[in-house]
C-alpha atoms as a PDB file:
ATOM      1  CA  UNK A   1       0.000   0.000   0.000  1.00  0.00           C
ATOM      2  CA  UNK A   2       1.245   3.513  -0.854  1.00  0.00           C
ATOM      3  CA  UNK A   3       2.306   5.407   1.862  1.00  0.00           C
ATOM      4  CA  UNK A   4       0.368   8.369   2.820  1.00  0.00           C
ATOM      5  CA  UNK A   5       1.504  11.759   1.513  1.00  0.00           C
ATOM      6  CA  UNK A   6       1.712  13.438   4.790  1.00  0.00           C
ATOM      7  CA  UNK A   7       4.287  10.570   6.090  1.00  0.00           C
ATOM      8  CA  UNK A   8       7.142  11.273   3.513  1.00  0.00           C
ATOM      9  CA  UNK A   9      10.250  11.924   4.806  1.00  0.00           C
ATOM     10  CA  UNK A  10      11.481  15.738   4.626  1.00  0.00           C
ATOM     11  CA  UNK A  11      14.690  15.898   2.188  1.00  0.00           C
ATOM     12  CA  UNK A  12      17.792  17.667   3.116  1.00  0.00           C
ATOM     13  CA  UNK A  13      17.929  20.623   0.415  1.00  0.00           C
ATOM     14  CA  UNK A  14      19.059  19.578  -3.274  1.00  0.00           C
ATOM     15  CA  UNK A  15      21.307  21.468  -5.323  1.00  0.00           C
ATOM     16  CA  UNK A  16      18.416  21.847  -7.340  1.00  0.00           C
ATOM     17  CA  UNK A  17      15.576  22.570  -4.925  1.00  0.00           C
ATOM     18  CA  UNK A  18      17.687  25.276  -3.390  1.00  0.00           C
ATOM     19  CA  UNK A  19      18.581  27.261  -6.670  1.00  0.00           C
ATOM     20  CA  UNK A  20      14.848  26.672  -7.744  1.00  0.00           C
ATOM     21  CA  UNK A  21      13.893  28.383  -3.737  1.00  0.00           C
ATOM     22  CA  UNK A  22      16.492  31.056  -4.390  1.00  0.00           C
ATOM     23  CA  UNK A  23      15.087  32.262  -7.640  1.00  0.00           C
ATOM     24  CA  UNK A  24      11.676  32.289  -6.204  1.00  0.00           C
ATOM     25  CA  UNK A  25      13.104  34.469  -3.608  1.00  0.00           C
ATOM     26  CA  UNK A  26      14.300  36.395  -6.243  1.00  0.00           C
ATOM     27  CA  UNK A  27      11.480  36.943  -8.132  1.00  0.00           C
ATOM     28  CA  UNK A  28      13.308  35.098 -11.354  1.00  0.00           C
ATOM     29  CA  UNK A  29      11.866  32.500 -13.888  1.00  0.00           C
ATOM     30  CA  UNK A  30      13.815  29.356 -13.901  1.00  0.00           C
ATOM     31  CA  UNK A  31      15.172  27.454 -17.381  1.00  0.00           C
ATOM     32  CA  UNK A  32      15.620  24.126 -17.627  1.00  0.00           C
ATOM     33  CA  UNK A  33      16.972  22.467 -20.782  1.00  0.00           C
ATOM     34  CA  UNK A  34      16.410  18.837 -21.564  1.00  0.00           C
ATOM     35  CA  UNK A  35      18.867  16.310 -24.228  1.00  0.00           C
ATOM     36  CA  UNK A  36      18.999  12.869 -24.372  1.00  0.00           C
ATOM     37  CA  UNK A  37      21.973  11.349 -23.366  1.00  0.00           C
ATOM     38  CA  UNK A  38      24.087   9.954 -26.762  1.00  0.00           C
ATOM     39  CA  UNK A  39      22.441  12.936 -28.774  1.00  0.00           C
ATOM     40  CA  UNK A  40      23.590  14.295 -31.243  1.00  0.00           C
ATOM     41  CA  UNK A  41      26.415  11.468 -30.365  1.00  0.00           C
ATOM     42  CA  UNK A  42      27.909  10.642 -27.575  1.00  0.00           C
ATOM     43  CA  UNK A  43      30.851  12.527 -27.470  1.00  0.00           C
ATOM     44  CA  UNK A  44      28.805  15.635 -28.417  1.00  0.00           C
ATOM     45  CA  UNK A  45      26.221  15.861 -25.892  1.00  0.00           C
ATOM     46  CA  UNK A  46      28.409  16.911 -23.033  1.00  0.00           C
ATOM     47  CA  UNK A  47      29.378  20.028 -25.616  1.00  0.00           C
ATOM     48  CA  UNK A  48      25.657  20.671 -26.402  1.00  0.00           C
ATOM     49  CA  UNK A  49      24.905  20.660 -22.194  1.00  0.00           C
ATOM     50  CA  UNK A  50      28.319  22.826 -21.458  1.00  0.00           C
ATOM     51  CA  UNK A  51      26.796  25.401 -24.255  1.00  0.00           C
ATOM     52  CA  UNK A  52      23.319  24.875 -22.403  1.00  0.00           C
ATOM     53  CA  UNK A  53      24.699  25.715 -19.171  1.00  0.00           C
ATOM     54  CA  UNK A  54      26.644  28.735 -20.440  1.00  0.00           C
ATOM     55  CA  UNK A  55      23.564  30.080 -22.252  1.00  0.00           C
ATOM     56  CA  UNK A  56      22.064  30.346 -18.852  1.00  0.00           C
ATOM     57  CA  UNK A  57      20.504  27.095 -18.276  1.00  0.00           C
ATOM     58  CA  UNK A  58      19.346  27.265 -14.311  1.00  0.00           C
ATOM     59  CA  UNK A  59      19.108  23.199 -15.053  1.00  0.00           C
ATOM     60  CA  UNK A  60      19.515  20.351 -16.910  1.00  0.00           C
ATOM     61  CA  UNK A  61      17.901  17.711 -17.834  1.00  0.00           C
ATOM     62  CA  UNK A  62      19.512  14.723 -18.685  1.00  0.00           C
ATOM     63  CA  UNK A  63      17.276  12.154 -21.167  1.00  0.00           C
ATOM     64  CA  UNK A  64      18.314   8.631 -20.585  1.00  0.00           C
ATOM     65  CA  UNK A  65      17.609   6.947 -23.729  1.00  0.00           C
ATOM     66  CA  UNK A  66      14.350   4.609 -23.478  1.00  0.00           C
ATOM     67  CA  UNK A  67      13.015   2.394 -26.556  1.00  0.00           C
ATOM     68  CA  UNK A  68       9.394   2.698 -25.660  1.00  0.00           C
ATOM     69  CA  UNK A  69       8.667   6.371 -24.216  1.00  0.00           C
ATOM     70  CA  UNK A  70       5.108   7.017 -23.654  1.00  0.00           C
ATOM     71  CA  UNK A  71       5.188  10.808 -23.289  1.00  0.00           C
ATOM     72  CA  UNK A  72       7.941  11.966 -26.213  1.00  0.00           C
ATOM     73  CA  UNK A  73       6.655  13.094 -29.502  1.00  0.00           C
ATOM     74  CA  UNK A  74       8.683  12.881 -32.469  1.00  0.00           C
ATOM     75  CA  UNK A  75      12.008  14.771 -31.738  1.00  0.00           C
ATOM     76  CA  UNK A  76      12.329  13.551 -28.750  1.00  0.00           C
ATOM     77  CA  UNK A  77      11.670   9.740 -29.803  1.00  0.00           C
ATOM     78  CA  UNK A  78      14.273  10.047 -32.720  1.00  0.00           C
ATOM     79  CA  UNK A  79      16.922  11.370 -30.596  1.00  0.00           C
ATOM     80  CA  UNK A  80      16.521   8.053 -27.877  1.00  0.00           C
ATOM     81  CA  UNK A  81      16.822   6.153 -31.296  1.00  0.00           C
ATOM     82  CA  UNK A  82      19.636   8.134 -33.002  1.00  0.00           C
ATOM     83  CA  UNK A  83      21.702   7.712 -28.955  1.00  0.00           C
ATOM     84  CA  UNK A  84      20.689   4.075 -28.959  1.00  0.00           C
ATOM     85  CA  UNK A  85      21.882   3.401 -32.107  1.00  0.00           C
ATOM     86  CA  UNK A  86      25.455   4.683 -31.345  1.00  0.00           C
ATOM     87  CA  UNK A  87      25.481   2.651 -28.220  1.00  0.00           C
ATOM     88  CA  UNK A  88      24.045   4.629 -25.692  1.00  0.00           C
ATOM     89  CA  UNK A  89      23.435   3.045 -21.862  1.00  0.00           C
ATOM     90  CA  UNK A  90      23.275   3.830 -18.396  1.00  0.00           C
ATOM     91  CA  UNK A  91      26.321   3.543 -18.125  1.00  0.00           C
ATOM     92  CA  UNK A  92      27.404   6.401 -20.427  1.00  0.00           C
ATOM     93  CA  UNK A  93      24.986   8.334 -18.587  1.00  0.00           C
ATOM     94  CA  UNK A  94      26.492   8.165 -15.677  1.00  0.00           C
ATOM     95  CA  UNK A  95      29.630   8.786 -17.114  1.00  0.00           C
ATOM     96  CA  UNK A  96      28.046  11.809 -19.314  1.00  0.00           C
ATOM     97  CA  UNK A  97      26.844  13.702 -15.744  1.00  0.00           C
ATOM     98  CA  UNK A  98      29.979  12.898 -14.065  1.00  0.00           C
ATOM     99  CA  UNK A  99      31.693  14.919 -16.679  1.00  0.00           C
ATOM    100  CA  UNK A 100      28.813  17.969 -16.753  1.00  0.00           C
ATOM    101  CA  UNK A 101      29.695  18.257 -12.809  1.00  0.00           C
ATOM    102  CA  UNK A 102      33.250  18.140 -12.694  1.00  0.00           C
ATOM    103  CA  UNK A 103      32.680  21.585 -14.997  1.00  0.00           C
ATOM    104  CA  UNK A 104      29.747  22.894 -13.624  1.00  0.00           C
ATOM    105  CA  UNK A 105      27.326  23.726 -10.126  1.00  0.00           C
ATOM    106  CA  UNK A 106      24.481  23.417 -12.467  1.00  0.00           C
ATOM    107  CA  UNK A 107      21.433  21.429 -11.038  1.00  0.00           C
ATOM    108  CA  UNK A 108      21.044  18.408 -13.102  1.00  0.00           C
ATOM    109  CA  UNK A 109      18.115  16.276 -13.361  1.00  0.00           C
ATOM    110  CA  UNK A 110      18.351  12.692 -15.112  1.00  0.00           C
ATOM    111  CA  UNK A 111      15.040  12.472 -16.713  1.00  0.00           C
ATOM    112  CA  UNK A 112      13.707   9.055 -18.162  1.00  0.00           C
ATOM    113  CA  UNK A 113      11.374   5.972 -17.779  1.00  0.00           C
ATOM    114  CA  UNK A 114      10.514   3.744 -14.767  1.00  0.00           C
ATOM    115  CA  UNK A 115      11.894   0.663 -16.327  1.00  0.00           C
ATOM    116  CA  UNK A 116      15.739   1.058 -17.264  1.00  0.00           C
ATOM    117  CA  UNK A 117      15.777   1.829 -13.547  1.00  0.00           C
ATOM    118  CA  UNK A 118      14.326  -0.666 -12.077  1.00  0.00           C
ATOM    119  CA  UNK A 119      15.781  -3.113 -14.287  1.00  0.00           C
ATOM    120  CA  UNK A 120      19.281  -1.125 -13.323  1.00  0.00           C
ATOM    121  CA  UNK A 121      18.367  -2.066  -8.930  1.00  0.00           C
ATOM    122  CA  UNK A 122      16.302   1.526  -7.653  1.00  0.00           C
ATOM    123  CA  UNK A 123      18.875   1.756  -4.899  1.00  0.00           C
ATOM    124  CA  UNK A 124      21.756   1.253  -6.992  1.00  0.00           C
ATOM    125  CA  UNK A 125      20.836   3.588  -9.889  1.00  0.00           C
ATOM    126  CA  UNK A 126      19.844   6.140  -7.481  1.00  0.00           C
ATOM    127  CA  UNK A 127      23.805   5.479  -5.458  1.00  0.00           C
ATOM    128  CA  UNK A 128      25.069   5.893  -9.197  1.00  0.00           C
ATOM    129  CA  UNK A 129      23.520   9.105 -10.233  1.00  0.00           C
ATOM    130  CA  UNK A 130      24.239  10.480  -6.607  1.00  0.00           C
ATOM    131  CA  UNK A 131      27.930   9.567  -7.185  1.00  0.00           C
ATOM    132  CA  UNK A 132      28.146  11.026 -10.690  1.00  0.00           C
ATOM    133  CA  UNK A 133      26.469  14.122  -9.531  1.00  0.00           C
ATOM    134  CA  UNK A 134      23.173  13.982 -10.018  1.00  0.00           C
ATOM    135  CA  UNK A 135      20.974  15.982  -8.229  1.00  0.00           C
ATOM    136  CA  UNK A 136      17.374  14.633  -9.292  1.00  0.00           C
ATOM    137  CA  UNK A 137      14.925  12.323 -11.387  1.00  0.00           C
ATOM    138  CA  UNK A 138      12.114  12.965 -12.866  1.00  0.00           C
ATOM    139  CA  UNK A 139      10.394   9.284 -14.514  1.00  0.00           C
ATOM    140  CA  UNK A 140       6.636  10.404 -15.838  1.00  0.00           C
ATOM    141  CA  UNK A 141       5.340   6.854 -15.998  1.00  0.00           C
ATOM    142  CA  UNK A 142       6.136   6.295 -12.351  1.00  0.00           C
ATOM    143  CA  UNK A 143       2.985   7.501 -10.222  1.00  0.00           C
ATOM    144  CA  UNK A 144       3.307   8.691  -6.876  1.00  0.00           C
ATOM    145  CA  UNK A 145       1.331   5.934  -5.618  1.00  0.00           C
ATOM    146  CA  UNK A 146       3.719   3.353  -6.984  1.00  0.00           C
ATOM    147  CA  UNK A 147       6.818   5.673  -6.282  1.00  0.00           C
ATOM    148  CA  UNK A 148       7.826   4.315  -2.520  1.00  0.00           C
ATOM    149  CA  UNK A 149      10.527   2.111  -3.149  1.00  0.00           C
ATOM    150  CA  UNK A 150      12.216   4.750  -5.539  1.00  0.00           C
ATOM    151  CA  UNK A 151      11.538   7.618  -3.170  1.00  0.00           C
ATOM    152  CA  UNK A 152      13.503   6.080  -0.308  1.00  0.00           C
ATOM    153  CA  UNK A 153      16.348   5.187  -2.114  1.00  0.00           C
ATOM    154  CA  UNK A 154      16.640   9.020  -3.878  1.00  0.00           C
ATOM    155  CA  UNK A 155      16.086  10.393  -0.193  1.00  0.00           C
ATOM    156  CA  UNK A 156      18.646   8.457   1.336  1.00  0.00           C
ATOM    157  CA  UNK A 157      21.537   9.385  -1.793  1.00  0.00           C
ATOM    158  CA  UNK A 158      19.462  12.609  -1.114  1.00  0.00           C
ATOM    159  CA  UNK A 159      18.114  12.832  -4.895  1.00  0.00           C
ATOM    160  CA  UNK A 160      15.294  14.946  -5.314  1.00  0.00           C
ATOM    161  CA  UNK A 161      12.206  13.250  -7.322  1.00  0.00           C
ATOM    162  CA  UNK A 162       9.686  15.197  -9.202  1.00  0.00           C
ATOM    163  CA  UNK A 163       6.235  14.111  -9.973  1.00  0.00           C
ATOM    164  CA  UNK A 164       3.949  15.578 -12.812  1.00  0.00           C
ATOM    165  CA  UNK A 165       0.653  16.989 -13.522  1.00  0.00           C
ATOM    166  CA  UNK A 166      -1.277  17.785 -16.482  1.00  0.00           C
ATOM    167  CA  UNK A 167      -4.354  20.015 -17.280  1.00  0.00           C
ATOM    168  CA  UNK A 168      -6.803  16.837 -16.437  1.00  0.00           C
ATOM    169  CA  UNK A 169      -5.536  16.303 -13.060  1.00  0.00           C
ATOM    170  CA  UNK A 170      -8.235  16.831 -10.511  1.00  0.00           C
ATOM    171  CA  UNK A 171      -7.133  19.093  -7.462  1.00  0.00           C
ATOM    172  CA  UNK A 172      -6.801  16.174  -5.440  1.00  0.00           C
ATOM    173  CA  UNK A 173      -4.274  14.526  -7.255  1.00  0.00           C
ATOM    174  CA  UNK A 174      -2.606  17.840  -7.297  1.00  0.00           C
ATOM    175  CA  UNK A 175      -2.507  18.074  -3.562  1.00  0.00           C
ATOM    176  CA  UNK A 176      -1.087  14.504  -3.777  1.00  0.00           C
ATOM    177  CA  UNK A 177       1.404  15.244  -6.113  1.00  0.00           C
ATOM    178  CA  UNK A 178       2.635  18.388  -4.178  1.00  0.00           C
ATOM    179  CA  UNK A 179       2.914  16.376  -1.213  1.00  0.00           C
ATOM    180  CA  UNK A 180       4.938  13.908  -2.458  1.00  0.00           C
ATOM    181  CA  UNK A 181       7.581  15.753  -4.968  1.00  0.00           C
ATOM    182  CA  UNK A 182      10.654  16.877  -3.563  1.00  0.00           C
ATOM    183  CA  UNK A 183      11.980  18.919  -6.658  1.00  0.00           C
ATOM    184  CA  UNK A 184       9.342  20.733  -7.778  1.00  0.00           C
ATOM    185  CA  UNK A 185       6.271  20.145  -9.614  1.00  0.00           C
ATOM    186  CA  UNK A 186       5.942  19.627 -13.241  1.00  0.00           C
ATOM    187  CA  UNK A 187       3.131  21.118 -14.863  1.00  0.00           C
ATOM    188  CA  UNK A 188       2.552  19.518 -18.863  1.00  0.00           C
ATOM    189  CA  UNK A 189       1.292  21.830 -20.465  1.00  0.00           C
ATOM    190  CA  UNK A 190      -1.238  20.035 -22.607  1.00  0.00           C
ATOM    191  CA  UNK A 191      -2.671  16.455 -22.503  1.00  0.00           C
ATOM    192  CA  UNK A 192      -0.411  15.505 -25.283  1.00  0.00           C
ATOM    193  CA  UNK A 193       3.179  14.503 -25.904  1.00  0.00           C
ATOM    194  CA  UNK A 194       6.557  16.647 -25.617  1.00  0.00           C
ATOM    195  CA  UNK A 195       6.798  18.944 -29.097  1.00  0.00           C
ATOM    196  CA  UNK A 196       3.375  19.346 -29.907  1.00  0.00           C
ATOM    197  CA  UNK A 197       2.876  22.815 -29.568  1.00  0.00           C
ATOM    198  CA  UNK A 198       0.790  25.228 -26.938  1.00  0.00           C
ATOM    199  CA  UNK A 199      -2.899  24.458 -25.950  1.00  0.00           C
ATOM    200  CA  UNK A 200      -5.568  27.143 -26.383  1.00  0.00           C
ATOM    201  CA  UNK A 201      -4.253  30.015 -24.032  1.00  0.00           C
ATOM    202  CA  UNK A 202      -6.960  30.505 -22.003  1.00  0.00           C
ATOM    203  CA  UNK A 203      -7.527  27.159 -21.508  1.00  0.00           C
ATOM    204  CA  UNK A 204      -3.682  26.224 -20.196  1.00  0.00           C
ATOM    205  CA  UNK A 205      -4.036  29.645 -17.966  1.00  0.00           C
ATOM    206  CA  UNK A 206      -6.983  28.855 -16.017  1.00  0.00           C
ATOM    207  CA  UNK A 207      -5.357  25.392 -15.759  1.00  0.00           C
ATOM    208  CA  UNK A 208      -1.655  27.079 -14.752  1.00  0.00           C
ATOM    209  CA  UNK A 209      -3.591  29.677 -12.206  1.00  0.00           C
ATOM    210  CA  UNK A 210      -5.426  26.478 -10.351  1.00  0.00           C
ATOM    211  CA  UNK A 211      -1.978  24.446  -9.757  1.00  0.00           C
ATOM    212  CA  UNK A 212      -0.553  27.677  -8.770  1.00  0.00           C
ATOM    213  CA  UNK A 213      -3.091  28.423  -6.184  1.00  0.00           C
ATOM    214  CA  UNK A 214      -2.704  24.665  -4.591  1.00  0.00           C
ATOM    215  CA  UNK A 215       1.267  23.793  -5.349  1.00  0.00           C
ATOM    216  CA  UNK A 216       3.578  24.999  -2.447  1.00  0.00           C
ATOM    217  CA  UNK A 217       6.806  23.653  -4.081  1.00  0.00           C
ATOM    218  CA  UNK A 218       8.158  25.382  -7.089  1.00  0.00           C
ATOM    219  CA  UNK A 219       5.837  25.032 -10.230  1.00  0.00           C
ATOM    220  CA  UNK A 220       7.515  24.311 -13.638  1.00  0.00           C
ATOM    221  CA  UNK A 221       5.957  24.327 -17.049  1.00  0.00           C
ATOM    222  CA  UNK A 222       6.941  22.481 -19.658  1.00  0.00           C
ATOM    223  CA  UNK A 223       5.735  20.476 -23.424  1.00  0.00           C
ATOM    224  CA  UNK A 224       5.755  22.670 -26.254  1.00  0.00           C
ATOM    225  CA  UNK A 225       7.510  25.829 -25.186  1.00  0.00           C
ATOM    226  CA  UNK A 226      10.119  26.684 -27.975  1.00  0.00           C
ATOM    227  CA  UNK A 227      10.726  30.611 -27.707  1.00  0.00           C
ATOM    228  CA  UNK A 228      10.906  32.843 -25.326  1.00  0.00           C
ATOM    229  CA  UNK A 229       7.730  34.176 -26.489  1.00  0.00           C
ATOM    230  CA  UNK A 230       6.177  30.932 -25.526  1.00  0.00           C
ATOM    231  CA  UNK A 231       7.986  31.090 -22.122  1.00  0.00           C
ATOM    232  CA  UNK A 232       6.914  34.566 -21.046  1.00  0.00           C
ATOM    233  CA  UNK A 233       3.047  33.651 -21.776  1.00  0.00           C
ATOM    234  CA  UNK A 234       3.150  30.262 -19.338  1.00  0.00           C
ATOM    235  CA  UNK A 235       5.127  31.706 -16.599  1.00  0.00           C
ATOM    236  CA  UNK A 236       2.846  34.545 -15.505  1.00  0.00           C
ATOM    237  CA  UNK A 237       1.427  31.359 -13.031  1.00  0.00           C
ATOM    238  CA  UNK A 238       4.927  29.742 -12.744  1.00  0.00           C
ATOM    239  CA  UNK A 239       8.555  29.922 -11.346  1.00  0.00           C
ATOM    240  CA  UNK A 240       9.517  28.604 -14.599  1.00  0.00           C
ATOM    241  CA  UNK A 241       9.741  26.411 -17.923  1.00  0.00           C
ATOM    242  CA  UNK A 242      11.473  23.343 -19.821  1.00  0.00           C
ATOM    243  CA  UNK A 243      12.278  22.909 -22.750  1.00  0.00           C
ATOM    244  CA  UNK A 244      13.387  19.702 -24.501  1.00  0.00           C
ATOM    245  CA  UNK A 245      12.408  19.559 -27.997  1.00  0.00           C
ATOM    246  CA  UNK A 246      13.541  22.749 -29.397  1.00  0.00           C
ATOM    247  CA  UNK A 247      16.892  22.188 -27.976  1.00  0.00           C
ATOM    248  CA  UNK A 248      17.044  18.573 -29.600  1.00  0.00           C
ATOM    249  CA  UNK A 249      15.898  20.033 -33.025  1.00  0.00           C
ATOM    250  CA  UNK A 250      18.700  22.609 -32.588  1.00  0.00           C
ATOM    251  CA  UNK A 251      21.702  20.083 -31.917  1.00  0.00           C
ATOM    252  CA  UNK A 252      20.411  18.122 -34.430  1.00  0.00           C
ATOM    253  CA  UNK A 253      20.728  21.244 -37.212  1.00  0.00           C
ATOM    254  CA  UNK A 254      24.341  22.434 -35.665  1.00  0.00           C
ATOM    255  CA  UNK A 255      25.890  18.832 -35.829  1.00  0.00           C
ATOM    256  CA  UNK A 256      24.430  17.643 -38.937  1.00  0.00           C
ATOM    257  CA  UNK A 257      25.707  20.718 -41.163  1.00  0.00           C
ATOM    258  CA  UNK A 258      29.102  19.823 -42.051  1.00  0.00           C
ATOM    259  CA  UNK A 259      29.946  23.019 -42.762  1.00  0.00           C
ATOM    260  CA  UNK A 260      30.596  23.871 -39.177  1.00  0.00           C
ATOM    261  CA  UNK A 261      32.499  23.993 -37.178  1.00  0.00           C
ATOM    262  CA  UNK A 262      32.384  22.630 -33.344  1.00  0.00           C
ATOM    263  CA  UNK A 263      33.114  25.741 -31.746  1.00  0.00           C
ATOM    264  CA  UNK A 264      30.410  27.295 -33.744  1.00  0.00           C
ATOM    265  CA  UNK A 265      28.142  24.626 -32.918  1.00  0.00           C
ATOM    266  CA  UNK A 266      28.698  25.266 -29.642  1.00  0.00           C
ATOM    267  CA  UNK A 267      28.293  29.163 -29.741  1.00  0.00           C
ATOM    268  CA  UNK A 268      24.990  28.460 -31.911  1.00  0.00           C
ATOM    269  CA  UNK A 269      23.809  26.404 -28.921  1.00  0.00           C
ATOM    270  CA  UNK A 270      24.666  29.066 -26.261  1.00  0.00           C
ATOM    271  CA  UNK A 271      23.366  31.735 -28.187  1.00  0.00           C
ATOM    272  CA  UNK A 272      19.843  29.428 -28.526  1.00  0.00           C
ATOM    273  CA  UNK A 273      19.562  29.621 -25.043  1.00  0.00           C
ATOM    274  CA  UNK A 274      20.713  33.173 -24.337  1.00  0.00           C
ATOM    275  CA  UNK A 275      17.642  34.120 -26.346  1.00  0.00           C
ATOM    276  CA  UNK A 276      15.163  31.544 -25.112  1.00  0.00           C
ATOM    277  CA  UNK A 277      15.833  32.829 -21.640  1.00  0.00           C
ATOM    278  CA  UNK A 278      15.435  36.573 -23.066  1.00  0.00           C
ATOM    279  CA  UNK A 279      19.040  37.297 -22.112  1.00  0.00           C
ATOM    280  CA  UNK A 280      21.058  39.985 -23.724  1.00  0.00           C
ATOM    281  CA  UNK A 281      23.360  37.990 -26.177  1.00  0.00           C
ATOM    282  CA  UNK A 282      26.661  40.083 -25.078  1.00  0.00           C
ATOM    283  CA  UNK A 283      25.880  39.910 -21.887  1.00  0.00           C
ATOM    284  CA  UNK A 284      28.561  37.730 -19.475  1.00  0.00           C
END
């Protein structure tokens, strides 16, 4: 039997959960950036995640490449096929976020499906990730009423774990949700799949306005954002946004032209962010 919200254990502060509670504090909107793992290959994602970070990334999240997602649309699905292909596994992973932190205070967040973990051992994926720097997970298949076992292991390698919501999730379930994330809340923007574009906008704000007037932790938005445009217009209600499968569709233009080079690949993906975040492009 699940355990009862109100009986989780209270997690020592993250890396992430305190940079999300210091920009609240601040009064500024948080960025999180999602890739795959392995994408565009994998000795170019850690350049595409350094670029991230530089652009002004407040987080990252880290894909681990799944055959079967249930929530990706297309870019998203192609780039898990594209890392698989060139040998992708945990194991690089690991190996991928080791390397991100020995560069970088970043949060990071590995972000992926319930059953490369448990097939991995919960509690010795979750002593991995906390050993290669990891600060979260985030696995949208994995309920919170089926989340006990994994909960307990990231609490005692003191990984945050984030739960999600979408515009169909009663208030209840929102409540439960709140109670039980550690990280922060993520709010999907539509009942659809990563990439597919905004909802109707009036629709998606009376949906954003409800979880913001019942979610304690911080509340992030993300599916379908791709400018800054898009950002600005679903964080009136939130301390910030994700995006995933803009950032995938621009790695996959800056590696695949052979044209250019890989410091200009890089730059192209740092200025990317600089302007997704609304951030003055010769700024420091």
């Amino acid at each position: 039997m699940s355990r009862s919200p109100l009986s989780t254990s209270p997690l020592s502060s993250t890396r992430l959960r305190a940079h999300l509670d210091d920009l609240r504090v601040r009064g500024e909107t948080a960025m999180g950036l999602f890739l795959t793992a392995g994408f565009p290959s994998p000795a170019a994602t850690l350049d595409v995640l350094e670029a991230a970070d530089r652009g002004g990334a407040d987080f990252i999240e880290l894909g681990m490449p799944f055959s079967d997602p249930v929530a990706e649309g297309l870019p998203i699905q192609e780039a898990s096929e594209r890392a698989l292909r060139q040998g992708a596994t945990m194991a690089g992973t690991f190996e991928t976020a080791a390397a991100f932190r020995r560069g970088s205070d970043t949060p990071l967040v590995l972000m992926g499906y319930a059953n490369p973990v448990f097939r991995y051992g919960v509690s010795d994926f979750c002593a991995d990730a906390a050993s290669s720097g990891v600060d979260g997970l985030i696995l949208p298949d994995l309920p919170p009423e089926e989340a006990d076992d994994l909960e307990d292991a990231a609490a005692a390698h003191n990984l945050s774990v984030t739960h999600l919501i979408a515009p169909n999730t009663s208030d209840d379930r929102v409540r439960l949700v709140d109670a039980r994330s550690t990280g922060f809340v993520y709010a999907v923007s539509v009942t659809g799949l990563t990439g597919s574009g905004l909802g109707a906008q009036d629709a998606t704000d009376a949906y954003l306005e409800r979880a913001r007037a019942i979610v304690n932790q911080p509340l992030l938005v993300g599916f379908g954002i791709s400018t800054n445009a898009d950002a600005q217009r679903l964080t009136t209600h939130t301390d910030g946004f994700i995006v995933g499968s803009a950032l995938i569709r621009q790695a996959e233009r800056l590696w695949d032209d052979p044209d250019l080079t890989d410091s200009e690949r890089r730059q192209g993906i740092e200025d990317w962010a600089r302007a997704l975040k609304g951030k003055d492009l010769d700024a420091p």
